[in-house]
PDB file of N, CA and C in Angstrom:
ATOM      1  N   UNK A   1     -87.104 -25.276-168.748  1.00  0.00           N
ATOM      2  CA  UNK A   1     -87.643 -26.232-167.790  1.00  0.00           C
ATOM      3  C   UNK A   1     -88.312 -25.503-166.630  1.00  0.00           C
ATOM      4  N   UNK A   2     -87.767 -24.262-166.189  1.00  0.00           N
ATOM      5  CA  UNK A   2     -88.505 -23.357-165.126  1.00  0.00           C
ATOM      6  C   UNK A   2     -89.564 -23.269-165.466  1.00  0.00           C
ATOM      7  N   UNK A   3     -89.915 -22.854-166.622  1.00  0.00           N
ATOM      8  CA  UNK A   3     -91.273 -22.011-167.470  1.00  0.00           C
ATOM      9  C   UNK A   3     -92.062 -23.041-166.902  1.00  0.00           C
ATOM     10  N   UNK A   4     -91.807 -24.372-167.333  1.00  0.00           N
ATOM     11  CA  UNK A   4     -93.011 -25.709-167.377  1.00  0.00           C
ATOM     12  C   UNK A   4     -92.836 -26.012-166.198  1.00  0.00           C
ATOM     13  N   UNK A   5     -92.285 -25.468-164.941  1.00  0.00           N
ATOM     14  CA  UNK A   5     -92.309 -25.953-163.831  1.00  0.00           C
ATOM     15  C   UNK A   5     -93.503 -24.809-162.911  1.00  0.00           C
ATOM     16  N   UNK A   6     -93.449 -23.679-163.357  1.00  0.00           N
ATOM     17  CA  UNK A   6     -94.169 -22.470-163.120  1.00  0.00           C
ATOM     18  C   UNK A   6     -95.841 -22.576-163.563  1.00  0.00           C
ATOM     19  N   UNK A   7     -95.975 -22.820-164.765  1.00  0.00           N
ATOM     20  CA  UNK A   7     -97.339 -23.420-165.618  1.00  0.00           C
ATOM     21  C   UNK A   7     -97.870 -24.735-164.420  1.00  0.00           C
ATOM     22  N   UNK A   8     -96.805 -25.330-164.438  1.00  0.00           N
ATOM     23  CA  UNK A   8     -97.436 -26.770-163.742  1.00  0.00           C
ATOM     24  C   UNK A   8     -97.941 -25.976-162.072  1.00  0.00           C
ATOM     25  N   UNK A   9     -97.522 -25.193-161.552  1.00  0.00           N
ATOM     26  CA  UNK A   9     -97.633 -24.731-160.212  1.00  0.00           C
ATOM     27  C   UNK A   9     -98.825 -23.792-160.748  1.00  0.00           C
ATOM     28  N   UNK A  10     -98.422 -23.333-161.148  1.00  0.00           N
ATOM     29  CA  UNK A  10     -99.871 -22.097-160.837  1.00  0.00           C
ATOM     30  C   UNK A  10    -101.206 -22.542-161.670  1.00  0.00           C
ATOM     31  N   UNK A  11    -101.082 -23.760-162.311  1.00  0.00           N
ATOM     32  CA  UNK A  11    -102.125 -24.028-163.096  1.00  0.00           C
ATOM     33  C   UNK A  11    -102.576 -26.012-162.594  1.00  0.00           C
ATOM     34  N   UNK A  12    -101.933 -26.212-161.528  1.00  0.00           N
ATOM     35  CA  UNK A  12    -102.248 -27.358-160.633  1.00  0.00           C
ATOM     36  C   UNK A  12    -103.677 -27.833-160.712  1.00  0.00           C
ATOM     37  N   UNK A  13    -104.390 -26.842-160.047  1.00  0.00           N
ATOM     38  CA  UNK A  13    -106.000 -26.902-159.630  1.00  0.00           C
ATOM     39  C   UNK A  13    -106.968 -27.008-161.223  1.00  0.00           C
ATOM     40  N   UNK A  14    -106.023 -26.513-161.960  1.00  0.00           N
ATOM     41  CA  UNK A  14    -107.090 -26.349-163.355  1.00  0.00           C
ATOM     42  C   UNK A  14    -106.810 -27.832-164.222  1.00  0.00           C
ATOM     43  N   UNK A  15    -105.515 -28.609-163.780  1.00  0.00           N
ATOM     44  CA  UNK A  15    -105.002 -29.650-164.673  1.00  0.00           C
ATOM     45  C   UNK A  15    -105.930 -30.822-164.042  1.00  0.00           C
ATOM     46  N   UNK A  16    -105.871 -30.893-162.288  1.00  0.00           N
ATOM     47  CA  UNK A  16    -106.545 -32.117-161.871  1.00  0.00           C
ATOM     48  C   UNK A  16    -107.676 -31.899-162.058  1.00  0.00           C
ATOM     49  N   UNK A  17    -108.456 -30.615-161.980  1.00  0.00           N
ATOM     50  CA  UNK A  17    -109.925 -30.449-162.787  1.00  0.00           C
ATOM     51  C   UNK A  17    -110.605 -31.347-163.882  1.00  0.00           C
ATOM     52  N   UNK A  18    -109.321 -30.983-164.860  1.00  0.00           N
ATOM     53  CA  UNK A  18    -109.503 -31.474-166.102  1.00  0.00           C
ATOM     54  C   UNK A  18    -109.082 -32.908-166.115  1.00  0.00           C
ATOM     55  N   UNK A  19    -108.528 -33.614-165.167  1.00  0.00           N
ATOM     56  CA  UNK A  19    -108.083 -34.920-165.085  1.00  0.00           C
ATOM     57  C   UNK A  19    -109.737 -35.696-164.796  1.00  0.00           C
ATOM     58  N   UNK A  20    -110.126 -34.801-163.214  1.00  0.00           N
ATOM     59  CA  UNK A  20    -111.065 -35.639-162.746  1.00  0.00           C
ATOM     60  C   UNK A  20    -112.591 -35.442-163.964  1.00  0.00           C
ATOM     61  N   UNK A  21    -112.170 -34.712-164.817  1.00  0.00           N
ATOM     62  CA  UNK A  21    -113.680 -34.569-165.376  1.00  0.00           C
ATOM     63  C   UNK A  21    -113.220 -35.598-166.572  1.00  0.00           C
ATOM     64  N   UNK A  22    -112.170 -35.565-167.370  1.00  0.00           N
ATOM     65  CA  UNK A  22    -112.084 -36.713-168.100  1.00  0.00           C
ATOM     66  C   UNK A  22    -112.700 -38.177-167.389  1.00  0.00           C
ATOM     67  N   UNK A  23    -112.143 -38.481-166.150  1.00  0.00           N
ATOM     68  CA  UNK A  23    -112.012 -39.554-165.752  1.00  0.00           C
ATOM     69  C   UNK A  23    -114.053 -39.606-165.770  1.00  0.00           C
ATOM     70  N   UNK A  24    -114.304 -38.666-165.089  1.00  0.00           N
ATOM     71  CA  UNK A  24    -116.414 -39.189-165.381  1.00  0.00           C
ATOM     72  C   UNK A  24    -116.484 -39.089-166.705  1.00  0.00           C
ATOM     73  N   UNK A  25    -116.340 -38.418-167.119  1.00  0.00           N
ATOM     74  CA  UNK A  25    -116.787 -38.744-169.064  1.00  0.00           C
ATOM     75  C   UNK A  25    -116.649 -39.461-169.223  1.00  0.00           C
ATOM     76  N   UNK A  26    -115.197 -40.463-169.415  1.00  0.00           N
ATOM     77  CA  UNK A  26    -115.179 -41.608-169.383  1.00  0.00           C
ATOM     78  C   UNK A  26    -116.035 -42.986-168.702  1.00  0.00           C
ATOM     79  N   UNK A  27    -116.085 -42.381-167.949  1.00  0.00           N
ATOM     80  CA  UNK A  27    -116.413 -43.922-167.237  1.00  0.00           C
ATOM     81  C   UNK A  27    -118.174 -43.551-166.495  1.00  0.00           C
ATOM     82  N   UNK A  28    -118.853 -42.445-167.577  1.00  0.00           N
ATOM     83  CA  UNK A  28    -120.094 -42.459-167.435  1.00  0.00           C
ATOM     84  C   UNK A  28    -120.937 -42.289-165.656  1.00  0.00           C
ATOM     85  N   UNK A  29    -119.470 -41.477-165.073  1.00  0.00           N
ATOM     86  CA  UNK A  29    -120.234 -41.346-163.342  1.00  0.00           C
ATOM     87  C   UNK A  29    -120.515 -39.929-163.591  1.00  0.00           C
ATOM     88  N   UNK A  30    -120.535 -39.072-164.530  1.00  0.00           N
ATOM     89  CA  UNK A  30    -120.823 -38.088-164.197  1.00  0.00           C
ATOM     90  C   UNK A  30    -122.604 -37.999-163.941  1.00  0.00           C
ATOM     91  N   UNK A  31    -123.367 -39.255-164.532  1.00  0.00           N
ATOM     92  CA  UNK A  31    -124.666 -39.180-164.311  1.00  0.00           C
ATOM     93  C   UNK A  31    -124.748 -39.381-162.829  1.00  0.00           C
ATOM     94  N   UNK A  32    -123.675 -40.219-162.062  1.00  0.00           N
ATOM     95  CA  UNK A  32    -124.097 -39.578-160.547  1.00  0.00           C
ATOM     96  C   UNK A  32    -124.162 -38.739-160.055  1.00  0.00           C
ATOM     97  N   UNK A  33    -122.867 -38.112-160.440  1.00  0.00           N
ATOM     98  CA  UNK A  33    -123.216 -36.862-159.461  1.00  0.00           C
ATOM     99  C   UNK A  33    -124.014 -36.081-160.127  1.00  0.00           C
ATOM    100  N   UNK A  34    -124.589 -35.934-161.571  1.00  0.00           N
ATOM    101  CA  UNK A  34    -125.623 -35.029-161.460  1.00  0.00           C
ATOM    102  C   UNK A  34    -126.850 -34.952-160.841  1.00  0.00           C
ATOM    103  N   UNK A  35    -127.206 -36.686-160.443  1.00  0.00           N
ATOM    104  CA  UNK A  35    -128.064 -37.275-159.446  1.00  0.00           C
ATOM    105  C   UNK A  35    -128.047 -36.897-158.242  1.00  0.00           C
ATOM    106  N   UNK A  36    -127.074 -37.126-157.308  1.00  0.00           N
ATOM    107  CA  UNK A  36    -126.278 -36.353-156.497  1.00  0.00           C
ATOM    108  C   UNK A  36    -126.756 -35.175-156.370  1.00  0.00           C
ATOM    109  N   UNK A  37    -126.386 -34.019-157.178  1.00  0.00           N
ATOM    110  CA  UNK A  37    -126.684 -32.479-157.692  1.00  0.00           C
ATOM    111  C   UNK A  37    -128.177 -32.305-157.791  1.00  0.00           C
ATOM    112  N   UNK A  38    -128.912 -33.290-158.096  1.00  0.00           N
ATOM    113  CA  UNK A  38    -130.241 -33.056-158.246  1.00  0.00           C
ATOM    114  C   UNK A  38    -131.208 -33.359-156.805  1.00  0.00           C
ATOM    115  N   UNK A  39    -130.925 -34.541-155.820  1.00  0.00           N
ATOM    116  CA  UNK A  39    -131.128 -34.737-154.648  1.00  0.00           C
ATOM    117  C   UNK A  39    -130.660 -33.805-153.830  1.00  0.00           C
ATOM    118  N   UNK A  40    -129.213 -33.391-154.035  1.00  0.00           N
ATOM    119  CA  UNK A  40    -129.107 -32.191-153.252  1.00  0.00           C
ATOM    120  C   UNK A  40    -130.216 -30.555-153.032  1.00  0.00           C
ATOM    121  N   UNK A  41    -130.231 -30.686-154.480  1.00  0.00           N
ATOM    122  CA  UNK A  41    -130.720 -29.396-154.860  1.00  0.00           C
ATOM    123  C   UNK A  41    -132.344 -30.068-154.532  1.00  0.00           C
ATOM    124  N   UNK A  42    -133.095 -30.705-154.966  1.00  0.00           N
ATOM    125  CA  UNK A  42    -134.710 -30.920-154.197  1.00  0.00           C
ATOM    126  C   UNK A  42    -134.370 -30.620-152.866  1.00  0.00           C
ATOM    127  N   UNK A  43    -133.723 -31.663-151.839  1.00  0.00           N
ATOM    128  CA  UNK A  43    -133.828 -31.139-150.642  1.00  0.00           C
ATOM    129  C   UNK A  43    -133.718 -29.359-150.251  1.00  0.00           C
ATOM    130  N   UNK A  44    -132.702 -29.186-150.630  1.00  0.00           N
ATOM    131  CA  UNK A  44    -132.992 -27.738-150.426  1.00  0.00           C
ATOM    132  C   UNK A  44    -134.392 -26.491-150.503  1.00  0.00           C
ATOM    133  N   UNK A  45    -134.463 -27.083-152.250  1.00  0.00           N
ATOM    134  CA  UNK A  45    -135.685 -26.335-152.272  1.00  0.00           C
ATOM    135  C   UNK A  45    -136.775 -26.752-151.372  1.00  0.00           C
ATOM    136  N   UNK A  46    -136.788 -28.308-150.562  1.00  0.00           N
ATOM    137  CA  UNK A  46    -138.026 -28.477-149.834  1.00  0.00           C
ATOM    138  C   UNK A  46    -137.869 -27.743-148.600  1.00  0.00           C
ATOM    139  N   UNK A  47    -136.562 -27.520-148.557  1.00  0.00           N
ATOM    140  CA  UNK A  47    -136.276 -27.391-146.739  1.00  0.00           C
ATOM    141  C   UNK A  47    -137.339 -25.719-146.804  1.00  0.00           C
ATOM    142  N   UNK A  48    -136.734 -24.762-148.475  1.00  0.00           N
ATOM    143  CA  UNK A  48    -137.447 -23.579-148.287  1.00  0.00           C
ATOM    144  C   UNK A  48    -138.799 -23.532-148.197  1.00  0.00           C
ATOM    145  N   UNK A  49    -139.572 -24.424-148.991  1.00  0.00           N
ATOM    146  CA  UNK A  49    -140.835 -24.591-149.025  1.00  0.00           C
ATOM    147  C   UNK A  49    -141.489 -24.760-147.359  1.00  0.00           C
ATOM    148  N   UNK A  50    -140.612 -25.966-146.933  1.00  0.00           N
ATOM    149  CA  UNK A  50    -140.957 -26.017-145.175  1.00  0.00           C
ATOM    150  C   UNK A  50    -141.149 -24.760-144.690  1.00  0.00           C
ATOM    151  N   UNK A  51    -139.753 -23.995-144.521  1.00  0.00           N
ATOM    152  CA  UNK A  51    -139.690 -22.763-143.703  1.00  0.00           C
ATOM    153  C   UNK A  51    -140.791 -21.719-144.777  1.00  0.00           C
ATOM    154  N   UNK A  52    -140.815 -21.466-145.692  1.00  0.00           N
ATOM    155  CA  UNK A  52    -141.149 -19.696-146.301  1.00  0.00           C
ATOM    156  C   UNK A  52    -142.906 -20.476-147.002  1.00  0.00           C
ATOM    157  N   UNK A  53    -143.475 -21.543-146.043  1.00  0.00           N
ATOM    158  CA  UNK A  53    -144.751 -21.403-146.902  1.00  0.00           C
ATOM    159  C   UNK A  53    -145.243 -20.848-147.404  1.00  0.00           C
ATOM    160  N   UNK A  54    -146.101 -19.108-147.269  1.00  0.00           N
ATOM    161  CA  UNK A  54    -146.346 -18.531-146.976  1.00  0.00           C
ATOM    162  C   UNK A  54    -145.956 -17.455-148.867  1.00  0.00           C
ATOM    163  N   UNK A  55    -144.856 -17.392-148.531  1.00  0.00           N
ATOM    164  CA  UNK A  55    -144.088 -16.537-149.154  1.00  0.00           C
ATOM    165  C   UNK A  55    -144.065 -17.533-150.768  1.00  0.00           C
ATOM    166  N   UNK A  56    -143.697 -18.889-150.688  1.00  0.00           N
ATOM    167  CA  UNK A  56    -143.442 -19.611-151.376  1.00  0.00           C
ATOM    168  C   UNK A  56    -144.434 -19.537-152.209  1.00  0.00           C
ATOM    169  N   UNK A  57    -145.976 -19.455-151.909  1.00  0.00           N
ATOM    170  CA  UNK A  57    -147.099 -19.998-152.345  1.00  0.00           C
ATOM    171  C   UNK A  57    -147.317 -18.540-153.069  1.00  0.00           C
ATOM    172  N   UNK A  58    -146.696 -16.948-152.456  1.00  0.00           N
ATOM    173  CA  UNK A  58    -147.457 -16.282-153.387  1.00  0.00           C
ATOM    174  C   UNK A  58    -145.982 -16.385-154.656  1.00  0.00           C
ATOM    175  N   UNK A  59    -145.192 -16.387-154.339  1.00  0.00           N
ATOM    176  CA  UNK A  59    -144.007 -16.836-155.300  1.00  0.00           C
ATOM    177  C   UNK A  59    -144.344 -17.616-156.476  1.00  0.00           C
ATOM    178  N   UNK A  60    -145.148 -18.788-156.210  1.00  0.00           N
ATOM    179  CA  UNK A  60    -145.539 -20.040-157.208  1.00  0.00           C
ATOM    180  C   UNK A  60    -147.326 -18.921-158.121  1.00  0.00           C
ATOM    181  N   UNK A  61    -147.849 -18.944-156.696  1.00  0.00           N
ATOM    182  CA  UNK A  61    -149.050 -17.802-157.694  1.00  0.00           C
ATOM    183  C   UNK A  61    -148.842 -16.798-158.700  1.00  0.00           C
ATOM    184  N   UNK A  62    -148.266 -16.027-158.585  1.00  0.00           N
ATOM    185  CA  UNK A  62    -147.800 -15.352-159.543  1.00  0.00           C
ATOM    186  C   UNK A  62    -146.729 -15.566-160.419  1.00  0.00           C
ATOM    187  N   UNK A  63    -145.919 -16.757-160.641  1.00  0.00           N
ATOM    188  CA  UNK A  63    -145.290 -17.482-161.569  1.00  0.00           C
ATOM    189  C   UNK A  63    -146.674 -18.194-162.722  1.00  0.00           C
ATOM    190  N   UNK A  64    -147.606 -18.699-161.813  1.00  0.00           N
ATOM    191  CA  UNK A  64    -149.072 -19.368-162.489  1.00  0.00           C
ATOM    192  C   UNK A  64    -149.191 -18.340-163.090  1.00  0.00           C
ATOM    193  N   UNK A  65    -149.693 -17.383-162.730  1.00  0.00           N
ATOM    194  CA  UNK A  65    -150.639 -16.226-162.907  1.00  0.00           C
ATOM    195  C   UNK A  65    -149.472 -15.784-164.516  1.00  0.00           C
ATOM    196  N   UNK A  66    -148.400 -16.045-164.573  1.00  0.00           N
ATOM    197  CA  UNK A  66    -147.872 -14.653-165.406  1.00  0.00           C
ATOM    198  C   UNK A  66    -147.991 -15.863-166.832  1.00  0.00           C
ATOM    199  N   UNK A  67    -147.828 -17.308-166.521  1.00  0.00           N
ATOM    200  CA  UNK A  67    -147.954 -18.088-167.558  1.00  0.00           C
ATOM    201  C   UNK A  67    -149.126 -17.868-168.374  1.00  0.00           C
TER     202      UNK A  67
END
């Protein structure tokens, strides 16, 4: 009973992991937050585009250029 009391403690964070990711599979929210994940992540990249114009544009040119 120690053993499974030890497993349950040091492996806590990995069980509710696996709880909360069942629970979106199930019930089909994981398309939010990848929505979520995807709004997050545009803003970001715009915020760089704002600040590193400059830098950004020869970044994107030579991404063109190598296609």
């Amino acid at each position: 009973m120690k053993d499974n009391d030890n497993f349950f403690i040091k492996n806590l964070g990995a069980i509710i992991g696996v709880i909360i990711a069942l629970i979106l599979a199930c019930t089909n929210l994981y398309r939010v937050v990848i929505a979520i994940i995807a709004v997050i992540a545009g803003a970001k990249i715009g915020k760089y585009f704002q600040y590193n114009k400059e830098e950004a544009k020869d970044k994107m040119k030579k991404v063109i250029d190598n296609l």
